[in-house]
N, C-alpha and C. Protein backbone atom coordinates (compact mmCIF):
# COMPACT_ATOMS: atom_id res chain seq x y z
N UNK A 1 153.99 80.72 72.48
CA UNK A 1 155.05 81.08 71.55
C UNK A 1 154.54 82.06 70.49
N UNK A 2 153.42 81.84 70.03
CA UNK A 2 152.62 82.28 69.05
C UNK A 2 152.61 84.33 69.36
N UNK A 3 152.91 84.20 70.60
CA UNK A 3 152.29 85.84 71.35
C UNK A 3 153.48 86.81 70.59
N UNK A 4 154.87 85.89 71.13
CA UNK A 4 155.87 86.64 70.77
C UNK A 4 157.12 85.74 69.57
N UNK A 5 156.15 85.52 68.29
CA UNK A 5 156.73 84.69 67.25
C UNK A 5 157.61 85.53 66.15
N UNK A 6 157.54 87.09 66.26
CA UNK A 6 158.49 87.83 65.24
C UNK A 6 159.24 88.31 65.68
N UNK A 7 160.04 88.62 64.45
CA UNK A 7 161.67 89.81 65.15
C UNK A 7 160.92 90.99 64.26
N UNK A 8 161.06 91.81 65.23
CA UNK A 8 161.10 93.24 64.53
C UNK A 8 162.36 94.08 64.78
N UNK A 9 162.82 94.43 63.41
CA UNK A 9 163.61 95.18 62.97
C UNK A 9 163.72 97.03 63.39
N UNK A 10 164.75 97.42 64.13
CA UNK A 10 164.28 98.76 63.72
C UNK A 10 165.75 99.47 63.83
N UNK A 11 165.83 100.83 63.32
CA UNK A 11 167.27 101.07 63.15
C UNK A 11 166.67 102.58 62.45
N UNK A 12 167.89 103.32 62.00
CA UNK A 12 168.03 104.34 61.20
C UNK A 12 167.81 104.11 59.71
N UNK A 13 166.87 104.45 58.65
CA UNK A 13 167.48 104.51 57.26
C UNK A 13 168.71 103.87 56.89
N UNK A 14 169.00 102.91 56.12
CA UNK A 14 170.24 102.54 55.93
C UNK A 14 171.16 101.72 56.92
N UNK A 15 170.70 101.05 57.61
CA UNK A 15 170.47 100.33 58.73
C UNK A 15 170.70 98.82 58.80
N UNK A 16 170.24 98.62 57.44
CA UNK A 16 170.09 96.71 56.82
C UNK A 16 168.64 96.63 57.43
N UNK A 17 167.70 96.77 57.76
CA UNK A 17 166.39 96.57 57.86
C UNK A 17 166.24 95.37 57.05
N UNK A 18 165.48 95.87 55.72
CA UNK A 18 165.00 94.93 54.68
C UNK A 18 166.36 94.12 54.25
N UNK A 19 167.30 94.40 53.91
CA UNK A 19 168.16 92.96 53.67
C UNK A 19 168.52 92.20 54.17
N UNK A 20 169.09 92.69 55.82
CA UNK A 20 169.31 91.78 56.93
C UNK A 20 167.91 91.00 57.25
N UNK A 21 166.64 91.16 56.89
CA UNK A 21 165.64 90.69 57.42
C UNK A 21 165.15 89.68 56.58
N UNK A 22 165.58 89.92 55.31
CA UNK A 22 165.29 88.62 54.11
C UNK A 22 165.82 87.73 54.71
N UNK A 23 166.99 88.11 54.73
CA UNK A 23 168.59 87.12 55.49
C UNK A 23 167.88 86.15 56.84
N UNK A 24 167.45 87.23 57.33
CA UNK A 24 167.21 86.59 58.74
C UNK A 24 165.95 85.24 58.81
N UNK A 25 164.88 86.10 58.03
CA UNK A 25 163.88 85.17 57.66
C UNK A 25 164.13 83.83 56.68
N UNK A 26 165.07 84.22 55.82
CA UNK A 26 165.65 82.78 55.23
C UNK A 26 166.41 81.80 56.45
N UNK A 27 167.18 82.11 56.82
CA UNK A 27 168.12 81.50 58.26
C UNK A 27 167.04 80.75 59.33
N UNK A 28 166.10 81.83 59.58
CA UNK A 28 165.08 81.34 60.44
C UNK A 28 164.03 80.62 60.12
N UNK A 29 163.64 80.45 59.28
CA UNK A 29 162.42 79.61 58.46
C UNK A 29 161.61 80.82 58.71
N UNK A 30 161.64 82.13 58.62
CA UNK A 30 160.32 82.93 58.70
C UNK A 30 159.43 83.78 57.27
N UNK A 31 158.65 84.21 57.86
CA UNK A 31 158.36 84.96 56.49
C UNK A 31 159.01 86.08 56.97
N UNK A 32 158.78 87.07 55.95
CA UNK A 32 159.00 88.60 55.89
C UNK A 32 158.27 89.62 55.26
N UNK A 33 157.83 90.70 55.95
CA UNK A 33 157.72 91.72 55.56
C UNK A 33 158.56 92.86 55.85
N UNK A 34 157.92 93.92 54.80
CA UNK A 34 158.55 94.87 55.05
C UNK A 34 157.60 96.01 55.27
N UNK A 35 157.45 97.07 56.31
CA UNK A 35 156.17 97.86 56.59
C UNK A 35 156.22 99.04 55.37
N UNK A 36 157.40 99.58 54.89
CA UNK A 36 157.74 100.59 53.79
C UNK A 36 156.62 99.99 53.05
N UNK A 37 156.82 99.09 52.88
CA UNK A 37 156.05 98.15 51.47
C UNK A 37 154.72 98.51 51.15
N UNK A 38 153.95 98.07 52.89
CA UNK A 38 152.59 98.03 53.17
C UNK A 38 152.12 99.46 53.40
N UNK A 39 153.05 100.47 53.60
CA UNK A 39 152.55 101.77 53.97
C UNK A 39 152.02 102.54 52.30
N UNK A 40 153.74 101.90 50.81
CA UNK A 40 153.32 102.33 49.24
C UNK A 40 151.78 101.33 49.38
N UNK A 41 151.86 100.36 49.21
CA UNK A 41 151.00 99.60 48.56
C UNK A 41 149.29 100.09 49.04
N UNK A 42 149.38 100.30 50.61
CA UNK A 42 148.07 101.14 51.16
C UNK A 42 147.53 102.13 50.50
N UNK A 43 149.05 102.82 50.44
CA UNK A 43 148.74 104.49 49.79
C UNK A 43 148.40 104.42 48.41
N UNK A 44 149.17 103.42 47.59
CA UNK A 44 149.32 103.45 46.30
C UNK A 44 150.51 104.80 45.65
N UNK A 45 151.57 104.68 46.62
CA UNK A 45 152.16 105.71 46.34
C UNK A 45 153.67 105.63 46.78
N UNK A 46 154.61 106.41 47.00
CA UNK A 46 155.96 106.41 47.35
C UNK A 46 155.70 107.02 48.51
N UNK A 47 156.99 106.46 49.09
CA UNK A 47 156.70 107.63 50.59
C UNK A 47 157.57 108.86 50.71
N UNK A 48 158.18 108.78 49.73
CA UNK A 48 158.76 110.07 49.23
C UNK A 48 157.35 111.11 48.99
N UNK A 49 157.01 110.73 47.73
CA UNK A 49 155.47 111.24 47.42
C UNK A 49 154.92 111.76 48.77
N UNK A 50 155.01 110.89 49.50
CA UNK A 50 153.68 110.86 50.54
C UNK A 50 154.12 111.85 51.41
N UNK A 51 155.77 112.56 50.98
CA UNK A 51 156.31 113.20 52.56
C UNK A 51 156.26 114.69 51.43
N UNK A 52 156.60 114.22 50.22
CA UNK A 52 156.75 115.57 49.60
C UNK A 52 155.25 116.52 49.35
N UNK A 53 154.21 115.86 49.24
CA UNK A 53 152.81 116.20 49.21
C UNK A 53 151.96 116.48 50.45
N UNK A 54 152.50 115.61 51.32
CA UNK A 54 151.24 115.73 52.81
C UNK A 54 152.05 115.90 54.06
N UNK A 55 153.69 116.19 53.83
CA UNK A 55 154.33 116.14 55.10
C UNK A 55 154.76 114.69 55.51
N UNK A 56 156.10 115.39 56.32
CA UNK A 56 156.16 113.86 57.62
C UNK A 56 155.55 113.56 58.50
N UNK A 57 154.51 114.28 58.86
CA UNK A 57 153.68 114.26 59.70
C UNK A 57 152.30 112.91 59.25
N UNK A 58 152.19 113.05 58.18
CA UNK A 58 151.24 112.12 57.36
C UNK A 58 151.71 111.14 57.34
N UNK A 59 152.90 111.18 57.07
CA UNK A 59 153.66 109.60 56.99
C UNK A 59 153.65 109.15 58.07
N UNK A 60 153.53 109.40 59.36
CA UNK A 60 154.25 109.18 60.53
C UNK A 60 152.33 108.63 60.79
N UNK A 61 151.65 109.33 60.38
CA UNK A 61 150.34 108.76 61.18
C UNK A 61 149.86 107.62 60.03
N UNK A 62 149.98 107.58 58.80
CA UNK A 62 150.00 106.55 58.19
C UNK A 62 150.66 105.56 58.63
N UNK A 63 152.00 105.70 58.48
CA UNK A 63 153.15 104.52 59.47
C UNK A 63 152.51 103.77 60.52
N UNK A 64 152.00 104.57 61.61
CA UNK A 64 151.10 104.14 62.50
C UNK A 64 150.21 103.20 62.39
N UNK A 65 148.95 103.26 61.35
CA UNK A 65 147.69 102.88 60.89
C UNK A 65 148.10 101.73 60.52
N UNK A 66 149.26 101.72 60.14
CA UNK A 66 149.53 100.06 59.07
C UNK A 66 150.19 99.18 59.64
N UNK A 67 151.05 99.95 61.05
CA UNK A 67 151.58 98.97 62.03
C UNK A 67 150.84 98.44 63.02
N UNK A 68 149.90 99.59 63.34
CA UNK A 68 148.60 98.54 63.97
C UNK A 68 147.30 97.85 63.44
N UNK A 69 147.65 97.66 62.37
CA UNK A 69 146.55 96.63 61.48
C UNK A 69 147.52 95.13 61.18
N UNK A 70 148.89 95.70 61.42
CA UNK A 70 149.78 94.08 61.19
C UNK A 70 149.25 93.48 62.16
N UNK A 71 149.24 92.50 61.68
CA UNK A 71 149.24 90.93 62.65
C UNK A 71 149.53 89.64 61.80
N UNK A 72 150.77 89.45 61.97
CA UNK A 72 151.95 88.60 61.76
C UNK A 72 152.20 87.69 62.49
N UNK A 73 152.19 85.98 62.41
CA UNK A 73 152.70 85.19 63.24
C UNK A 73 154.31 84.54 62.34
N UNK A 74 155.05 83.78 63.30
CA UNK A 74 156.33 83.97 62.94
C UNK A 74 157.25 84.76 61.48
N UNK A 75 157.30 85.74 61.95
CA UNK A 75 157.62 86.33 60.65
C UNK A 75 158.94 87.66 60.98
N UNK A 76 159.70 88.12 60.10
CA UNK A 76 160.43 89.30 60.15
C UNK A 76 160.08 90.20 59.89
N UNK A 77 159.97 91.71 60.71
CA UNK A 77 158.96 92.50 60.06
C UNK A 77 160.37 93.66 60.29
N UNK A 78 160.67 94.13 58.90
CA UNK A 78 161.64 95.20 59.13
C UNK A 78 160.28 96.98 59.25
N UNK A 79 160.90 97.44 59.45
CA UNK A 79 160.19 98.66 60.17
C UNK A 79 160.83 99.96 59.12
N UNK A 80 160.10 100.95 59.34
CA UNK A 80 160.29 102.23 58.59
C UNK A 80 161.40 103.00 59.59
N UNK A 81 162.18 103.44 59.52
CA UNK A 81 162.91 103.94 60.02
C UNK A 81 161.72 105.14 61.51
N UNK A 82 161.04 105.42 61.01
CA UNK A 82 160.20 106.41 61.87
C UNK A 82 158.94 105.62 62.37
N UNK A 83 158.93 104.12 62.94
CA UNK A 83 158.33 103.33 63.47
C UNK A 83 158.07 103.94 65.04
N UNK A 84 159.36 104.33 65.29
CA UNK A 84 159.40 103.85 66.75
C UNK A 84 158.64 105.67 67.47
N UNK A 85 158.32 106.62 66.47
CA UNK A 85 157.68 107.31 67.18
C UNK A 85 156.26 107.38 67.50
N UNK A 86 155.64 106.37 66.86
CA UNK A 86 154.36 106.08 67.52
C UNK A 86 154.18 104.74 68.70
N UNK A 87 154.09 105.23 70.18
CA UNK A 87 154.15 104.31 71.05
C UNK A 87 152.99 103.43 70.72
N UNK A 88 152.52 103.51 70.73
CA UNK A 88 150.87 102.22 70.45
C UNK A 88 151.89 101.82 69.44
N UNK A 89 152.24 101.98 67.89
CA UNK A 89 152.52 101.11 67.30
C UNK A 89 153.40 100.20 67.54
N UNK A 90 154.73 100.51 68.38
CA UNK A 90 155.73 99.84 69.10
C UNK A 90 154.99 99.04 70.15
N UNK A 91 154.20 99.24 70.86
CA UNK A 91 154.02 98.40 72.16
C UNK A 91 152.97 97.06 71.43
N UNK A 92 152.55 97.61 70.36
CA UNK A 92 151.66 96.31 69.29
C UNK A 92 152.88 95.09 69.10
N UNK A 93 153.72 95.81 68.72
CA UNK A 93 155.24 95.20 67.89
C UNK A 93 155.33 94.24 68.75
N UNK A 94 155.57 94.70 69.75
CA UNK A 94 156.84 94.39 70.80
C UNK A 94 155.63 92.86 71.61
N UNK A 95 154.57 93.10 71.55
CA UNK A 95 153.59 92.05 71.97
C UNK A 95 153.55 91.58 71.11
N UNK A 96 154.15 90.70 70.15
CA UNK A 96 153.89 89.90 69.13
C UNK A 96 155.32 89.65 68.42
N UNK A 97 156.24 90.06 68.78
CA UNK A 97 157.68 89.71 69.47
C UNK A 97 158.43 90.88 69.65
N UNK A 98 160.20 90.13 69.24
CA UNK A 98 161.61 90.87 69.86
C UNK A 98 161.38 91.98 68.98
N UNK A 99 162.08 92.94 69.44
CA UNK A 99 162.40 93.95 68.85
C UNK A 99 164.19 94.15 68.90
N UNK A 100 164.60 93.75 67.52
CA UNK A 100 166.41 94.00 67.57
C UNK A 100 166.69 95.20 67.11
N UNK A 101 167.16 96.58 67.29
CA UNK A 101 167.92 97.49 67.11
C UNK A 101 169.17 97.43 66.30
N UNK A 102 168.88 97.48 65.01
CA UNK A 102 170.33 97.84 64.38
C UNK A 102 171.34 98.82 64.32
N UNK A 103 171.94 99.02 65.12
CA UNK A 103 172.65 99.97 65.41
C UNK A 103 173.71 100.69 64.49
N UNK A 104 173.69 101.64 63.80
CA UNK A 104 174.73 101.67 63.28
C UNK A 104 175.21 103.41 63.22
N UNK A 105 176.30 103.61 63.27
CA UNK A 105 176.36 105.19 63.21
C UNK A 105 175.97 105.91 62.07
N UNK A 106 175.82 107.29 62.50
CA UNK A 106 175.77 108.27 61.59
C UNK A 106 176.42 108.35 60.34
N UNK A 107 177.94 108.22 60.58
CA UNK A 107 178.81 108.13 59.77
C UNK A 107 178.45 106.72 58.70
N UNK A 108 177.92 105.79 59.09
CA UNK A 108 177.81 104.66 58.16
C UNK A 108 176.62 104.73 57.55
N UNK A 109 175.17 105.61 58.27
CA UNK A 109 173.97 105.70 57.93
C UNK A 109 173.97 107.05 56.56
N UNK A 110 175.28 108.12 56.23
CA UNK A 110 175.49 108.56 55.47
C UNK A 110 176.01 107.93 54.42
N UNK A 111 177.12 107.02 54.94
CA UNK A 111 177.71 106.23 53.63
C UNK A 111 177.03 105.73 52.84
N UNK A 112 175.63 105.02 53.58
CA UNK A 112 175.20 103.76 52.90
C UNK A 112 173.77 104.54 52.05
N UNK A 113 173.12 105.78 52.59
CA UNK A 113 172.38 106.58 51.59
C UNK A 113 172.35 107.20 51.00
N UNK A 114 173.45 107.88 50.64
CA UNK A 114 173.68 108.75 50.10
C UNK A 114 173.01 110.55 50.02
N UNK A 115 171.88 110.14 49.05
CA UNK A 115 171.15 111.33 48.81
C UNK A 115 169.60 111.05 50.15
N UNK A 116 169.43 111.91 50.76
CA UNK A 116 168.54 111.85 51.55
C UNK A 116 167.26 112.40 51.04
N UNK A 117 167.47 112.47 50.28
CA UNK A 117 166.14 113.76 49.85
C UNK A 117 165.57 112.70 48.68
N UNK A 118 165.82 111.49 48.61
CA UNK A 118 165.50 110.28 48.01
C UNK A 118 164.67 109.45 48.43
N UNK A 119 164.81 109.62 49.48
CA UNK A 119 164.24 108.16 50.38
C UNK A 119 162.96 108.35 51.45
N UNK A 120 162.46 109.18 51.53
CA UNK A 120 161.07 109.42 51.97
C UNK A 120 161.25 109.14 53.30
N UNK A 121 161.97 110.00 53.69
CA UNK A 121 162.36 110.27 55.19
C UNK A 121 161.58 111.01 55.77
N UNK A 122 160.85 110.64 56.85
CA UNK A 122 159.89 111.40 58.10
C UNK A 122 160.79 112.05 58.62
N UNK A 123 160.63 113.29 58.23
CA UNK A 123 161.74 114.40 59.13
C UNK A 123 161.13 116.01 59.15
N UNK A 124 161.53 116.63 59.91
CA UNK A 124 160.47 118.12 59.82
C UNK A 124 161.78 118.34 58.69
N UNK A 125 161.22 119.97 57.55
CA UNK A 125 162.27 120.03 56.37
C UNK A 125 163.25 121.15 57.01
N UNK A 126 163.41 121.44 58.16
CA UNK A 126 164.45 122.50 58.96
C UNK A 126 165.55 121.27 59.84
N UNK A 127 164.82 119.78 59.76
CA UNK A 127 166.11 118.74 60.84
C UNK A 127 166.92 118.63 59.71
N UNK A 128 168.41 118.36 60.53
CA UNK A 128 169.40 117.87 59.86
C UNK A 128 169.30 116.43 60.06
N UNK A 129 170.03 115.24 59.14
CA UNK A 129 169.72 113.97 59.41
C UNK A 129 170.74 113.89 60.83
N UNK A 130 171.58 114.63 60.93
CA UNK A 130 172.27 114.37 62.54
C UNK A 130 171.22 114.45 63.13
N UNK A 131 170.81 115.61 63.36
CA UNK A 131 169.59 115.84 64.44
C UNK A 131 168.72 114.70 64.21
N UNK A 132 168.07 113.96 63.48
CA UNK A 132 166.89 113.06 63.05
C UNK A 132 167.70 112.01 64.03
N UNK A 133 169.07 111.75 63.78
CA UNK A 133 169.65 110.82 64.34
C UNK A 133 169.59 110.60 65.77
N UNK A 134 170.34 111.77 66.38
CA UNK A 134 170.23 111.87 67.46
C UNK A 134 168.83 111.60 68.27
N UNK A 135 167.95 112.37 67.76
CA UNK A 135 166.41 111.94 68.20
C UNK A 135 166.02 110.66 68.26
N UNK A 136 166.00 109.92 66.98
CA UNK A 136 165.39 108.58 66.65
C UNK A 136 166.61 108.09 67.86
N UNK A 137 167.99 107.98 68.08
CA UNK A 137 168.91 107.02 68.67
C UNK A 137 167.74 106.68 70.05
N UNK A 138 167.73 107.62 70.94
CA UNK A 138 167.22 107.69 72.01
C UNK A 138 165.84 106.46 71.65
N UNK A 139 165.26 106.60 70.62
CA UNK A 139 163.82 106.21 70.91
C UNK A 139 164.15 104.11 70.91
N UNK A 140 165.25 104.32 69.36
CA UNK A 140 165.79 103.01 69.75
C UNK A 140 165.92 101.84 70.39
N UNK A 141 166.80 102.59 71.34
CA UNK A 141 167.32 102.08 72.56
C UNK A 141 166.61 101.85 73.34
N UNK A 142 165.11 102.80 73.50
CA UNK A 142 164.07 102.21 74.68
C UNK A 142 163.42 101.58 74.29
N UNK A 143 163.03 101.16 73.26
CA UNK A 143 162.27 99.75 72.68
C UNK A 143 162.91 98.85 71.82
N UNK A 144 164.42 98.41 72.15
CA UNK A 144 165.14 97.14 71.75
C UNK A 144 165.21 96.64 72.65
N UNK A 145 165.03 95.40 72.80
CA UNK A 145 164.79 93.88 73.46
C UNK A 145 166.49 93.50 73.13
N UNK A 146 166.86 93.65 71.78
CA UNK A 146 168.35 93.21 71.84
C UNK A 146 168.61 94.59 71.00
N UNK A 147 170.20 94.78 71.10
CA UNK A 147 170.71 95.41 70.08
C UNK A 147 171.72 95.17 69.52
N UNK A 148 172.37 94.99 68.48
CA UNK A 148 173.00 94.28 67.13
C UNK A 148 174.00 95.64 66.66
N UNK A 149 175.03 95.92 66.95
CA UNK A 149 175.86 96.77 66.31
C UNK A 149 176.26 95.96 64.66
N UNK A 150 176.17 97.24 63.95
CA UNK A 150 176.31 96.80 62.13
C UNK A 150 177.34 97.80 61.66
N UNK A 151 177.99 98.25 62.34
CA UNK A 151 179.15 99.03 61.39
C UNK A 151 180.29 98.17 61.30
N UNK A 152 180.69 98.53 59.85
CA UNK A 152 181.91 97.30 59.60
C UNK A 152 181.15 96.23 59.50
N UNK A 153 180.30 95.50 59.21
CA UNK A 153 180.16 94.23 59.36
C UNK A 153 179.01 93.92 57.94
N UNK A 154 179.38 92.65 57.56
CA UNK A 154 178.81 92.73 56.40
C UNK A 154 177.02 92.54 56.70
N UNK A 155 176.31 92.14 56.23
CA UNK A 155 174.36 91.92 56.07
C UNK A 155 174.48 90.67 56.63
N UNK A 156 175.20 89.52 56.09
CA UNK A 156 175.57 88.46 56.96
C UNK A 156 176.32 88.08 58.16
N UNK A 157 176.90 89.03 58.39
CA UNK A 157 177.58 88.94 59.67
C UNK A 157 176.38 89.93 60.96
N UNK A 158 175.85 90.62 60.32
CA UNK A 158 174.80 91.14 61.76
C UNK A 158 174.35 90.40 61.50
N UNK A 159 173.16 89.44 60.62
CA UNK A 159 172.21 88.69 60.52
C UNK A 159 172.79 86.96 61.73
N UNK A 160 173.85 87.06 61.15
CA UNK A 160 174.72 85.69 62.56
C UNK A 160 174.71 86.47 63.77
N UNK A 161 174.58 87.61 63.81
CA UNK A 161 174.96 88.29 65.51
C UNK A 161 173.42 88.25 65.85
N UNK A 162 172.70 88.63 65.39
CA UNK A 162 171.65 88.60 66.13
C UNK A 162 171.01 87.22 65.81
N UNK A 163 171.13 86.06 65.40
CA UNK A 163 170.73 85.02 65.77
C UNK A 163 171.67 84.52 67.11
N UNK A 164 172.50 84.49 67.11
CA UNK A 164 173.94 84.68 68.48
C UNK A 164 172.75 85.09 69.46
N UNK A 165 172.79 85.94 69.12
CA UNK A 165 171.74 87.01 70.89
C UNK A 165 170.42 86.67 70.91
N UNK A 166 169.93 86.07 70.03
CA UNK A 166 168.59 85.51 69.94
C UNK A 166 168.42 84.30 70.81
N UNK A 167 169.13 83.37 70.53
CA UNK A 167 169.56 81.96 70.34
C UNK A 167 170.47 81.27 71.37
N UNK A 168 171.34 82.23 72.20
CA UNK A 168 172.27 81.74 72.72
C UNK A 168 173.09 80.31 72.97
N UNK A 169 173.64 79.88 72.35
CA UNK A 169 174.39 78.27 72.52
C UNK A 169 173.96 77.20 71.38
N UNK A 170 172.81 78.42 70.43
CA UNK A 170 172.55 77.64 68.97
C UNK A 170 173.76 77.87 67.98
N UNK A 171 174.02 76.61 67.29
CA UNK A 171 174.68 76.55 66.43
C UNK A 171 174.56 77.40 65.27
N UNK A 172 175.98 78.74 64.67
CA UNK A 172 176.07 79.64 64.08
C UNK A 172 175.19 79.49 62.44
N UNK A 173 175.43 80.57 62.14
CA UNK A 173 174.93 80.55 60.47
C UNK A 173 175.63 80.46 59.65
């Protein structure tokens, strides 16, 4: 059980990552992290900082470094939105559990961030966040174990859907 004891989180920016994953880890008896967290706290820095000074490219191999130094037993580990382009770091993930896909559109991944140029987004500075979208969707989808549609639906209502698909025939949240 121990091999594959976490949910990992992964989705677009704005996604419910870290809130749905508090949620989830409260519901579930788990801990939680969050990798954003461990990538400032490594750096000692923002990852804004870290994209506006050294590129997304830095972030993306940092991102890396800190997802394969996790080792987490039952726990929620929400993910950086730009997790899923390092394969070693995903195939670490994914051996040490589920990987749920939060799915949510474009249209809702704008609503819910507003200013992009805020949030220390791994992106070359010529992508549009459509384009980022479109790219990341694909990568998604090939390393979710489940996937959890979140548009329209409140932090608690995906957090019950994917215990639903987790769980099957366990009693709701």
């Amino acid at each position: 059980m121990a091999k594959q004891s976490n949910l990992v989180l992964i989705g677009m920016p704005g996604s419910g990552k870290s809130t749905v994953g508090v949620l989830l880890a409260k519901h579930a008896a788990m801990g939680f992290v969050d990798t954003d967290l461990l990538i400032q706290a490594s750096e000692g820095r923002s990852l804004q900082d870290i994209v506006d000074r050294d590129g997304h490219d830095a972030l993306r191999r940092i991102e890396e470094r800190v997802l394969l130094s996790a080792h987490y037993e039952n726990h929620v580990i929400a993910t950086g939105g730009s997790a899923v382009y390092s394969a070693a770091a995903m195939a670490h993930l994914k051996h040490h559990g589920r990987v749920v896909f939060l799915d949510v559109s474009l249209a809702t991944v704008e609503q819910r961030i507003g200013d992009f140029s805020l949030r220390g987004i791994s992106k070359r500075a010529d992508q549009s966040i459509a384009e980022l979208f479109r790219e990341r969707y694909a990568l998604y989808q090939t390393y979710a174990d489940v996937v959890v549609p979140g548009d329209d639906l409140t932090h608690d209502q995906v957090c019950a859907d994917i215990l639903r698909k987790l769980n099957p025939g366990a009693s709701p949240v």
